[in-house]
Protein backbone atom coordinates (compact mmCIF):
# COMPACT_ATOMS: atom_id res chain seq x y z
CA UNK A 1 -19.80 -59.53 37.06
CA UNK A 2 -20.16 -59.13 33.40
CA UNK A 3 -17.25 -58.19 31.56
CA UNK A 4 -18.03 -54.84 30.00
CA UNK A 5 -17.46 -53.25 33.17
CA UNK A 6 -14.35 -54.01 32.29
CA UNK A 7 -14.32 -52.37 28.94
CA UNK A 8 -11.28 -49.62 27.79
CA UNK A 9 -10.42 -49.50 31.39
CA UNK A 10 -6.14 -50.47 31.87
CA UNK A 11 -5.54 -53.77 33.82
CA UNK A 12 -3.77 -51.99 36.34
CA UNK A 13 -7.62 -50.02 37.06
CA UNK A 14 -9.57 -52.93 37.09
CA UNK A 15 -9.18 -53.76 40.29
CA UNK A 16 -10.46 -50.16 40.99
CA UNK A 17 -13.45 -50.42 38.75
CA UNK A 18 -14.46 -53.85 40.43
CA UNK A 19 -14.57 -51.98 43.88
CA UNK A 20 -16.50 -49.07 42.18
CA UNK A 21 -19.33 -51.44 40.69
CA UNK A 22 -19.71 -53.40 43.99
CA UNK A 23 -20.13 -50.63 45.93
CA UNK A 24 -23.00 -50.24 44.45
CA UNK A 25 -24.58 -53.40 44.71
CA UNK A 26 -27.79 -52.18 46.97
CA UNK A 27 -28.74 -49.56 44.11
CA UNK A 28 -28.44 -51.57 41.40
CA UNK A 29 -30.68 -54.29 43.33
CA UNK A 30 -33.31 -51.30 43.30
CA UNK A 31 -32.81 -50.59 39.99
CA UNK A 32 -33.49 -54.52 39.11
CA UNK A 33 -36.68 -53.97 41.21
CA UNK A 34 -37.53 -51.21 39.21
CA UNK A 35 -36.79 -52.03 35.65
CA UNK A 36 -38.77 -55.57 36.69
CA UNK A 37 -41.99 -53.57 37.29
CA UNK A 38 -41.38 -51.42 34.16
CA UNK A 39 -41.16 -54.72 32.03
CA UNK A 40 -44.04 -56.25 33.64
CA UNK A 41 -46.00 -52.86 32.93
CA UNK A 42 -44.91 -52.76 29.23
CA UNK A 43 -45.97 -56.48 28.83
CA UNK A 44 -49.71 -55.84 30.58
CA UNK A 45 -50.05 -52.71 27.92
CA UNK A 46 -49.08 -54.42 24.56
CA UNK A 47 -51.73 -57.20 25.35
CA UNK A 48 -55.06 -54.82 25.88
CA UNK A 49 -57.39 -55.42 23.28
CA UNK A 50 -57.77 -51.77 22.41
CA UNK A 51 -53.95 -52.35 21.32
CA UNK A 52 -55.07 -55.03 18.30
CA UNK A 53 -57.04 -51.59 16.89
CA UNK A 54 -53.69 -50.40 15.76
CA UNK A 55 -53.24 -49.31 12.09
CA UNK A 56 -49.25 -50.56 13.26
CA UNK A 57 -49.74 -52.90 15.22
CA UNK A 58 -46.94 -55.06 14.17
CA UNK A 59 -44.55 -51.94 14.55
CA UNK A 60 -46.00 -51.47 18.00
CA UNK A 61 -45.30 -54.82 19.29
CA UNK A 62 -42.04 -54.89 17.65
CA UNK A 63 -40.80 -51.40 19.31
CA UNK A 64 -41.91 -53.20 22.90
CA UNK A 65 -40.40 -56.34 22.23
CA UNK A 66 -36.96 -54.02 21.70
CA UNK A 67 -38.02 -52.00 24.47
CA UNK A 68 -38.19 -54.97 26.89
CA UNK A 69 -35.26 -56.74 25.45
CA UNK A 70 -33.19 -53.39 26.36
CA UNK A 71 -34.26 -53.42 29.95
CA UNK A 72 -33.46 -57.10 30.07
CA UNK A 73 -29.79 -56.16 28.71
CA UNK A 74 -29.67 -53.34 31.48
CA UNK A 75 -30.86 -55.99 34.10
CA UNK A 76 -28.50 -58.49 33.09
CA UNK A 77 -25.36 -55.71 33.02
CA UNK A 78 -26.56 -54.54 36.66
CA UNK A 79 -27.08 -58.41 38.13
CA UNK A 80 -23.55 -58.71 39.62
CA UNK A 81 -23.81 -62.63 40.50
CA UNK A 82 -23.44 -63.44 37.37
């Protein structure tokens, strides 16, 4: 479990938090599931050809780059076996 869970909360609450986050494990399984497919759909769009037509095309592939990198910080936050 990644430490920002963890973040501004007292040490006497942490053990509290850590029960709150694990309790919901299943969900955040779901949401990995679901932020997978999202990435997966963002990659497939920013490699059609009709995409290269862009007059900012380099600002288009650099908004999903961040745009993927942010779900993969959400997916990492969520992954509790790490």
């Amino acid at each position: 479990m990644k430490t920002v869970w963890f973040r501004g909360v007292e040490e006497a609450n942490k053990e509290e938090r850590k029960t709150v986050v694990l309790s919901a494990a299943n969900a955040f399984e779901v949401l990995t599931k679901i932020l997978e497919d999202k990435i997966k759909t963002k990659e497939g769009e920013r490699n059609t050809p009709e995409r290269y037509t862009l007059p900012a095309y380099s600002e288009y592939q650099a908004d999903c780059s961040g745009y993927i990198r942010a779900l993969r910080e959400v997916q990492s936050i969520v992954n509790l076996k790490e």
